[in-house]
C-alpha atoms as a PDB file:
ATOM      1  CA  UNK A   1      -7.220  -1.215  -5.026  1.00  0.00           C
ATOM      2  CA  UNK A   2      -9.621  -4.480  -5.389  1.00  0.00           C
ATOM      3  CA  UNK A   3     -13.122  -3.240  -6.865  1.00  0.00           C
ATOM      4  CA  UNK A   4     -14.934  -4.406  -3.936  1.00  0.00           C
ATOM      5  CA  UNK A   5     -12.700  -2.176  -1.539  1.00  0.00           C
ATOM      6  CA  UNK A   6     -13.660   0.795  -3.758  1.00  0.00           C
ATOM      7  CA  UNK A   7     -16.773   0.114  -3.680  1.00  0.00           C
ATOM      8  CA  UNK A   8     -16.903   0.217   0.689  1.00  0.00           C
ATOM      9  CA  UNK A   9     -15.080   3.109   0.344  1.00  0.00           C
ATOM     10  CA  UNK A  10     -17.102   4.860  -1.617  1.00  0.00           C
ATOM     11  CA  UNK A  11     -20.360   3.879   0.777  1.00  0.00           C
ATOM     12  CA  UNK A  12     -18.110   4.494   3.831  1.00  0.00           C
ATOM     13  CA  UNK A  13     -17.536   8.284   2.500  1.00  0.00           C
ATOM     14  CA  UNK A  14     -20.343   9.697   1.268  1.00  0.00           C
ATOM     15  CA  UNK A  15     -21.117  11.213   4.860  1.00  0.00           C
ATOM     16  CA  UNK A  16     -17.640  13.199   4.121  1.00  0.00           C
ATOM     17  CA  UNK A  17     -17.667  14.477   0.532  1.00  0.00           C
ATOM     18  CA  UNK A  18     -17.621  18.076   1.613  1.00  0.00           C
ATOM     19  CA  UNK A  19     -14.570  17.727   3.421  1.00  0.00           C
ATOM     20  CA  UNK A  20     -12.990  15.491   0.829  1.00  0.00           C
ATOM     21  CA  UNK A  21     -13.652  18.055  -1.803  1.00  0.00           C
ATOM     22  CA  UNK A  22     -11.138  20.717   0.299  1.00  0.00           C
ATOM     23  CA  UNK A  23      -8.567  17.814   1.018  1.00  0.00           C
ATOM     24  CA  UNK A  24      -8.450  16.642  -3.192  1.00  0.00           C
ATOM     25  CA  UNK A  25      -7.407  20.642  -3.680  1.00  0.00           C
ATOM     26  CA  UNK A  26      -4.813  21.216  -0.647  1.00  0.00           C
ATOM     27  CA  UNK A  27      -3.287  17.448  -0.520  1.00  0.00           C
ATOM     28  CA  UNK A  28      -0.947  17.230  -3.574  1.00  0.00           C
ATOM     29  CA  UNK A  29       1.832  18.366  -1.950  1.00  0.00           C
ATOM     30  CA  UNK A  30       4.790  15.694  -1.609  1.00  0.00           C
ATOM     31  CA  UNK A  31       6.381  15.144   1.841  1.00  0.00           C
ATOM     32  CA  UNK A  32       9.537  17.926   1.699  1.00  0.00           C
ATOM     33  CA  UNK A  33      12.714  15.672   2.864  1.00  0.00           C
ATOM     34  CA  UNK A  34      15.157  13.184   1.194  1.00  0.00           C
ATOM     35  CA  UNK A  35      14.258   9.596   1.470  1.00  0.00           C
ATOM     36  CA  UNK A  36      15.738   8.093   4.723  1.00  0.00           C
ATOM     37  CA  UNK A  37      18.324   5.691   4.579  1.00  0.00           C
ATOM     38  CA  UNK A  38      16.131   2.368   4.604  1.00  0.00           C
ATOM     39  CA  UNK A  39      16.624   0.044   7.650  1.00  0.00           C
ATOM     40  CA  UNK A  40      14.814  -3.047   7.553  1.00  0.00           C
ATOM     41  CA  UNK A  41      12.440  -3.435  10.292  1.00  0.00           C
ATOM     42  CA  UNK A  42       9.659  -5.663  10.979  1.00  0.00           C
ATOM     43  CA  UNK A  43       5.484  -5.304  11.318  1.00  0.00           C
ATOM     44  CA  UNK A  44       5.266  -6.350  14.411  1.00  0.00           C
ATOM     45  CA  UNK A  45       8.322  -4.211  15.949  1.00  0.00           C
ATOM     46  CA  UNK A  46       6.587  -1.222  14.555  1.00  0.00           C
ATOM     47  CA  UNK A  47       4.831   1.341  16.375  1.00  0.00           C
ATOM     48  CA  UNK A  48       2.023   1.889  13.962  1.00  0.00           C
ATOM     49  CA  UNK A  49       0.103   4.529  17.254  1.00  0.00           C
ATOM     50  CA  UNK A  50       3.195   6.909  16.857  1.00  0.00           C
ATOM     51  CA  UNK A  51       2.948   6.893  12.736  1.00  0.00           C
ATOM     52  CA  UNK A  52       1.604  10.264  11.797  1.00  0.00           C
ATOM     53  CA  UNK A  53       0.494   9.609   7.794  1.00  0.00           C
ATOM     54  CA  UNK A  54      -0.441  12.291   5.576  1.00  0.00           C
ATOM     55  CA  UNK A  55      -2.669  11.967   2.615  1.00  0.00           C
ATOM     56  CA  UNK A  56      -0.312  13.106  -0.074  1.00  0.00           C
ATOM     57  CA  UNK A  57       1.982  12.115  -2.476  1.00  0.00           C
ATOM     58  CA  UNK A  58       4.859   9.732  -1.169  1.00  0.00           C
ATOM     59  CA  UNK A  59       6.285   7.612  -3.920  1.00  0.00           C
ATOM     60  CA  UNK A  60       9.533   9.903  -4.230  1.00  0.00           C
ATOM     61  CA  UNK A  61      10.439   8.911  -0.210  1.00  0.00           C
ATOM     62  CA  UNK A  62      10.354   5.241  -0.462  1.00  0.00           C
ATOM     63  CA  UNK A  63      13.735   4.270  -0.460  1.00  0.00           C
ATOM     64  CA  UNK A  64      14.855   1.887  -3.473  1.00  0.00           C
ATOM     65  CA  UNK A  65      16.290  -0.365  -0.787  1.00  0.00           C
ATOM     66  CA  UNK A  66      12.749  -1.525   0.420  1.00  0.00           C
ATOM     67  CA  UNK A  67      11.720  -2.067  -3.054  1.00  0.00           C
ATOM     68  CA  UNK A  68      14.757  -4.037  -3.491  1.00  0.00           C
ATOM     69  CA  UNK A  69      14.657  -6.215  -0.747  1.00  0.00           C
ATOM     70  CA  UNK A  70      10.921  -7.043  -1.048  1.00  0.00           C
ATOM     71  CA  UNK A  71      10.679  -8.173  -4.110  1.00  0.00           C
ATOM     72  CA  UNK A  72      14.480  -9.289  -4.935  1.00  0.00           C
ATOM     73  CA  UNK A  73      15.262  -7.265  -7.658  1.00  0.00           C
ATOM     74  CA  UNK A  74      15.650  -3.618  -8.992  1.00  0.00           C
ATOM     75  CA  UNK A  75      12.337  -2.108  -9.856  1.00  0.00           C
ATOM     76  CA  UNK A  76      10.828   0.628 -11.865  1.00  0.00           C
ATOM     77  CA  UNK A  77       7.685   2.394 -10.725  1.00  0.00           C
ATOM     78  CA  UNK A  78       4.245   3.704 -11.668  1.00  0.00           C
ATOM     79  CA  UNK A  79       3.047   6.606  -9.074  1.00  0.00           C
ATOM     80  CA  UNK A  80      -0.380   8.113  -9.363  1.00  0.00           C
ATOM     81  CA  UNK A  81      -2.318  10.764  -7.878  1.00  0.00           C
ATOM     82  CA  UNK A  82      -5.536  12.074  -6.205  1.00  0.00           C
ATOM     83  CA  UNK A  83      -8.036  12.758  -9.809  1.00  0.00           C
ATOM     84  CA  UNK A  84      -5.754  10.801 -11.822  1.00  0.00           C
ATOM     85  CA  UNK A  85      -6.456   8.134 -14.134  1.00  0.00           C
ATOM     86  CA  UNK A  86      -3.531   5.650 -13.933  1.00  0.00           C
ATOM     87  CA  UNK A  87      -3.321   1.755 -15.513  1.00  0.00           C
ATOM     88  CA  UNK A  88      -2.219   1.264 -11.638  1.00  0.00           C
ATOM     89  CA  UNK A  89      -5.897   0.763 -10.823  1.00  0.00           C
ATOM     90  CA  UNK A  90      -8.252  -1.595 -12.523  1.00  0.00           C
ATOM     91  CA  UNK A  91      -9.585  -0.498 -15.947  1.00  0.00           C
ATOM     92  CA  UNK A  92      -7.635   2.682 -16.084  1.00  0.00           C
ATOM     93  CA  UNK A  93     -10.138   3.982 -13.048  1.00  0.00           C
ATOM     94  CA  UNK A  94      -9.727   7.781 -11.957  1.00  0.00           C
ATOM     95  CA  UNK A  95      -7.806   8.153  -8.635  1.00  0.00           C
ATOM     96  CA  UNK A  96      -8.730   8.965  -5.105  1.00  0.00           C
ATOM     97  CA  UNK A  97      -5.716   8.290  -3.683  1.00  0.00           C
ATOM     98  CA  UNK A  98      -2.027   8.471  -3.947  1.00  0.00           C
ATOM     99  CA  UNK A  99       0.108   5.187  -4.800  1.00  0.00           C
ATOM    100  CA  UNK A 100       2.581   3.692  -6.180  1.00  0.00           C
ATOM    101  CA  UNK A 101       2.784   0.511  -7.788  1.00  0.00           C
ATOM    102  CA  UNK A 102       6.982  -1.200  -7.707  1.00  0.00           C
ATOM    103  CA  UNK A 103       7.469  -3.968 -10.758  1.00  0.00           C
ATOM    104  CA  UNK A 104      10.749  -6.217 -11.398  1.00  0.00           C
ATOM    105  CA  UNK A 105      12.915  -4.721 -13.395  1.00  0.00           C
ATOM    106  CA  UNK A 106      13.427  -6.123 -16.809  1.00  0.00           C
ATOM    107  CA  UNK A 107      15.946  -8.273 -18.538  1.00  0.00           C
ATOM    108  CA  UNK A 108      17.360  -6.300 -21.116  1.00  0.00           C
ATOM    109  CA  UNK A 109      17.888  -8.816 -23.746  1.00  0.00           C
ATOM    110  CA  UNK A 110      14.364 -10.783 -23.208  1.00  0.00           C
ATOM    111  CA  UNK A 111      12.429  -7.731 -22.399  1.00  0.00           C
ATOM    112  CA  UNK A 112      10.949  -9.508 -20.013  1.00  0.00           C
ATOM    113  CA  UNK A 113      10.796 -10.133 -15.600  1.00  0.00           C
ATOM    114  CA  UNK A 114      14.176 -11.190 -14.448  1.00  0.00           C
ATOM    115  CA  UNK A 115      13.429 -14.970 -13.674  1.00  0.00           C
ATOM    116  CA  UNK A 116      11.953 -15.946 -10.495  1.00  0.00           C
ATOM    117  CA  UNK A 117      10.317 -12.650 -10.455  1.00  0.00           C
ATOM    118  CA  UNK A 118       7.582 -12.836 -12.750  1.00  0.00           C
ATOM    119  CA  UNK A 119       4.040 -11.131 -11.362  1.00  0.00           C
ATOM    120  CA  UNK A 120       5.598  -9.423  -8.571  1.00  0.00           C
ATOM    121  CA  UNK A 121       4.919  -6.843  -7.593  1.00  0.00           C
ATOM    122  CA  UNK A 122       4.634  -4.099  -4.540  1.00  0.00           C
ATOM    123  CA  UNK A 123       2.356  -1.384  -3.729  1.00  0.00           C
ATOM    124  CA  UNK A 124       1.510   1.353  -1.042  1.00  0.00           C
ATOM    125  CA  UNK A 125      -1.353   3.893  -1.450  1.00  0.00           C
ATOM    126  CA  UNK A 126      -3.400   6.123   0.753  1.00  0.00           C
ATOM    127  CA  UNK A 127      -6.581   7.192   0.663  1.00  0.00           C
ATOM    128  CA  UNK A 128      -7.036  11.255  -0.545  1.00  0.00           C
ATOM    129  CA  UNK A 129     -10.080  12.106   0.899  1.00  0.00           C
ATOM    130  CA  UNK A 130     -10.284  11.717   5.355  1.00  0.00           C
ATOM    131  CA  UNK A 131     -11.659   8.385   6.475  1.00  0.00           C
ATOM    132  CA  UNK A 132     -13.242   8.605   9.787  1.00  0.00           C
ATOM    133  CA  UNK A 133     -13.071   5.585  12.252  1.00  0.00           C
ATOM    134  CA  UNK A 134     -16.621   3.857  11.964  1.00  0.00           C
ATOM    135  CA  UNK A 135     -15.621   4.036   7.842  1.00  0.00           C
ATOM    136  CA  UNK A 136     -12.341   2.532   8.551  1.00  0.00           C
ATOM    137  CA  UNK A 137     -14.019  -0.294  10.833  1.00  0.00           C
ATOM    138  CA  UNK A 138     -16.524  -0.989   7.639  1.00  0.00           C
ATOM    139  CA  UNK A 139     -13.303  -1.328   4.871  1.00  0.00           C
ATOM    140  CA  UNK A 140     -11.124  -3.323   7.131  1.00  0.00           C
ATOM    141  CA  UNK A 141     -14.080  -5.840   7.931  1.00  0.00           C
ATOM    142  CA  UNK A 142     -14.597  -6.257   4.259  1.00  0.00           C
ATOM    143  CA  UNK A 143     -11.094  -6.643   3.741  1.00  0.00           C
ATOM    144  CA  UNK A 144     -10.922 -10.843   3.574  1.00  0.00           C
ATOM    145  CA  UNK A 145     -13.323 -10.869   0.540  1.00  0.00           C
ATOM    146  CA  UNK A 146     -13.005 -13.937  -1.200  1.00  0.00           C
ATOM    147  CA  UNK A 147     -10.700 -15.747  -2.192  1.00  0.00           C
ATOM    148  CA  UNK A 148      -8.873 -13.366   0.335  1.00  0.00           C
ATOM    149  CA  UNK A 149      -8.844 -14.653   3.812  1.00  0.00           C
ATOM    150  CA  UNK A 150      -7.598 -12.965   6.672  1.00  0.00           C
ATOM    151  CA  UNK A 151      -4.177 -13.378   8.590  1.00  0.00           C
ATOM    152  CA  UNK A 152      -4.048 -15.074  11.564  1.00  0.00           C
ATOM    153  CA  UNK A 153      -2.661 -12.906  14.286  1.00  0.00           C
ATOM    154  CA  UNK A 154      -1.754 -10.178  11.605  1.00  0.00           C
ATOM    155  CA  UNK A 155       0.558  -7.147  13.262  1.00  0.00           C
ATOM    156  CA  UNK A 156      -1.631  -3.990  13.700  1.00  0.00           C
ATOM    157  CA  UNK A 157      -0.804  -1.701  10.436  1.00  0.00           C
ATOM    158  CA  UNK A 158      -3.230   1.976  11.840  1.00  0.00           C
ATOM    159  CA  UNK A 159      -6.539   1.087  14.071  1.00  0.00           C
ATOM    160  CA  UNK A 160      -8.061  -0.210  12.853  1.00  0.00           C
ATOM    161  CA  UNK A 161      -6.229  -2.525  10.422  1.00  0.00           C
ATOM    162  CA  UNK A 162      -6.572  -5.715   8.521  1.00  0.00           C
ATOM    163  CA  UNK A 163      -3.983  -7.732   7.130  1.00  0.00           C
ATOM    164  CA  UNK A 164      -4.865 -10.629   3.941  1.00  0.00           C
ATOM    165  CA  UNK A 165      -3.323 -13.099   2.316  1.00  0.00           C
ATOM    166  CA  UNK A 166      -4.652 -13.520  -1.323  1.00  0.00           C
ATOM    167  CA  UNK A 167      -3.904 -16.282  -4.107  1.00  0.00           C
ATOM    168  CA  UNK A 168      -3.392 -15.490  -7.587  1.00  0.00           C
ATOM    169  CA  UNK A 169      -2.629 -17.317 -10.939  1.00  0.00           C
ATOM    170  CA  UNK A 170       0.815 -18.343  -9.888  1.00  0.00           C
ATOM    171  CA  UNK A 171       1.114 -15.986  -7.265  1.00  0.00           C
ATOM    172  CA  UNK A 172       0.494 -15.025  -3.568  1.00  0.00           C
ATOM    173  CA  UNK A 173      -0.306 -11.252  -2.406  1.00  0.00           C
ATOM    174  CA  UNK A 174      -0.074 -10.307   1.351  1.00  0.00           C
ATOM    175  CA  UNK A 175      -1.655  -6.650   2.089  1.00  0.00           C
ATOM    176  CA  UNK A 176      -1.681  -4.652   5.416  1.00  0.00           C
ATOM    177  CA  UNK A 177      -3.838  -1.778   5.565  1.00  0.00           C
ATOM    178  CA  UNK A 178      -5.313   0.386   8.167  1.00  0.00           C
ATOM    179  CA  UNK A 179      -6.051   4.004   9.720  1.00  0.00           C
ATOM    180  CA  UNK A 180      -3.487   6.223  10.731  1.00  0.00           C
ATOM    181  CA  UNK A 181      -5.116   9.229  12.241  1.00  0.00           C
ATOM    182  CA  UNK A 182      -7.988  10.239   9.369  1.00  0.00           C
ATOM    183  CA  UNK A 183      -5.595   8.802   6.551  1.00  0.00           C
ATOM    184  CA  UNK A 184      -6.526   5.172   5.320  1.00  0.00           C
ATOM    185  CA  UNK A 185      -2.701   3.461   4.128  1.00  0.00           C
ATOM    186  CA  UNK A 186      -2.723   0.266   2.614  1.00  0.00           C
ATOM    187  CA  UNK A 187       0.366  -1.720   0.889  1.00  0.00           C
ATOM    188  CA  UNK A 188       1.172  -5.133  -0.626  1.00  0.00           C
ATOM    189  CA  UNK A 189       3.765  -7.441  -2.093  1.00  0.00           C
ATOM    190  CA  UNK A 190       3.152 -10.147  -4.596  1.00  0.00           C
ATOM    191  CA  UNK A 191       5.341 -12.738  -5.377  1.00  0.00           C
ATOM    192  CA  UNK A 192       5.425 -16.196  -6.834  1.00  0.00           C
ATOM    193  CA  UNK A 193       3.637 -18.742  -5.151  1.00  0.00           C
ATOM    194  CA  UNK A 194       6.559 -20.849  -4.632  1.00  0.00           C
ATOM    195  CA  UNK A 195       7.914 -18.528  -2.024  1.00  0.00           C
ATOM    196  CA  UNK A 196       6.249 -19.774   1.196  1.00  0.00           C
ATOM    197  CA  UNK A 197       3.896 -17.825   3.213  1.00  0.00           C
ATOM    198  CA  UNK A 198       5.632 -17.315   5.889  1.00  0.00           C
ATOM    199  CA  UNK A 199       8.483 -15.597   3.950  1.00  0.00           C
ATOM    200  CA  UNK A 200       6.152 -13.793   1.949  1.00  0.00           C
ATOM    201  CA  UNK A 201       4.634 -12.464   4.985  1.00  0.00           C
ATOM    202  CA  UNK A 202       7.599 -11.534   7.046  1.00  0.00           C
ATOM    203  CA  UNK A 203       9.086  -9.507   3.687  1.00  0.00           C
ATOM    204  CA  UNK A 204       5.261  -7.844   2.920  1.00  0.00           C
ATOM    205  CA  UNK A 205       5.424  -6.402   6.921  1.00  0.00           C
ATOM    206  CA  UNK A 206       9.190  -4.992   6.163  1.00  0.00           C
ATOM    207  CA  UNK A 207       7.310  -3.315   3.017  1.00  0.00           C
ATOM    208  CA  UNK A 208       4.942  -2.191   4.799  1.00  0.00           C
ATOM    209  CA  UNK A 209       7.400  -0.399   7.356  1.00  0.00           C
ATOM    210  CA  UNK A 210       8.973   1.214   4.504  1.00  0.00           C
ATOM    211  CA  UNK A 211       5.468   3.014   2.999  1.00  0.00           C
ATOM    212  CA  UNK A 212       4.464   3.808   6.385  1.00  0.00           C
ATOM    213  CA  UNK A 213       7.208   5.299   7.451  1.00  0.00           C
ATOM    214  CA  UNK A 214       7.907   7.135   3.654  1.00  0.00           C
ATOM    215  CA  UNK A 215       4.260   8.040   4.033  1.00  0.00           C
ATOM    216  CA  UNK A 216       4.418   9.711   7.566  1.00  0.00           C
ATOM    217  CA  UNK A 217       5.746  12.984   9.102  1.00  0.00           C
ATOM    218  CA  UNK A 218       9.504  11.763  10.204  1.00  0.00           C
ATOM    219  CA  UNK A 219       9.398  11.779  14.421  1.00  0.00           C
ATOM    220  CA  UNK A 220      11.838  14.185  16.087  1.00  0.00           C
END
């Protein structure tokens, strides 16, 4: 998560510590089911209202499909949780959330990113502690921080939500985030900045299906 987004969380919570002390100790629980079978489906043909997220662990459910089709190659994975440190987040930083971050698998002679595949990556996390609606509003508002601006007509990911597009050293990140319920969910793809935006964006709302929906209690 970007330091500056940490930083309006942590503002944006303070009002809920107590509560977020109870969730940190009952919350680390994964999601009990099998990962579904993984059908593409777009941002905008999602029902993000009828998404019921919980603020757990929920790397295990995201099907290796998703991974695979958003960012073109096999991928291994670094999951984290709620009080953990993890070299997922900047500096090593302790965890208050549950994520996953998806790299390219590697070439086993070069060691290295297949080609073409270099940077990318993909990531979902959400939030441990409860995030209440007026806290939500405040993250999702600072959310285009430079040099990330916002999307243009971006698909609603929770209400609210934000989507960005943000350019890197040779690569592009697109991120959705936004409140499901009390749980804050946020996800990205980054990939080289010779795919166009467009693509990039279409393949970061698929993603962004798949964590939702791996996230959330499955609909009956």
């Amino acid at each position: 998560m970007p330091m500056v987004l940490r930083a309006l969380l942590l503002s944006a919570l303070l009002t809920i510590v107590p509560v977020a002390i109870g969730v940190a100790k009952s919350g680390d629980t994964t999601l009990s089911r099998e990962p579904a079978a993984y059908r593409a489906v777009a941002l905008a043909d999602f029902d993000t209202t009828k998404a019921v997220v919980q603020r757990a662990p929920f790397c295990d459910l995201v099907p290796a499909a998703a991974v695979e089709e958003a960012l073109g190659s096999e991928a291994t994975v670094a999951a984290y949780a709620n009080g953990e440190r993890s070299d997922a987040l900047p500096g090593g930083d302790v965890s208050h959330e549950y994520g996953c971050r998806y790299s390219p698998g590697t070439d086993a002679e070069a060691d290295a990113p297949s080609a073409g595949t270099a940077g990318s990556e993909a990531r979902g996390w959400v939030f441990a502690p409860p995030v209440t609606v007026d806290a939500a509003r405040q993250i999702a508002a600072g959310s285009a921080q430079a040099p990330c601006t916002a999307l243009p007509d971006a698909p609603a990911y929770g209400e609210p939500s934000a989507g960005v597009v943000c350019p890197g050293e040779g690569v592009h990140t697109v991120s959705f985030r936004g409140l499901f319920g009390d749980a804050w969910l946020a996800c990205s793809l980054t990939l080289p900045a010779s795919v166009a935006q467009e693509e990039l964006v279409e393949r970061a709302g698929r993603w962004c299906v798949a964590v939702a929906q791996a996230a959330s209690v499955p609909l009956t």
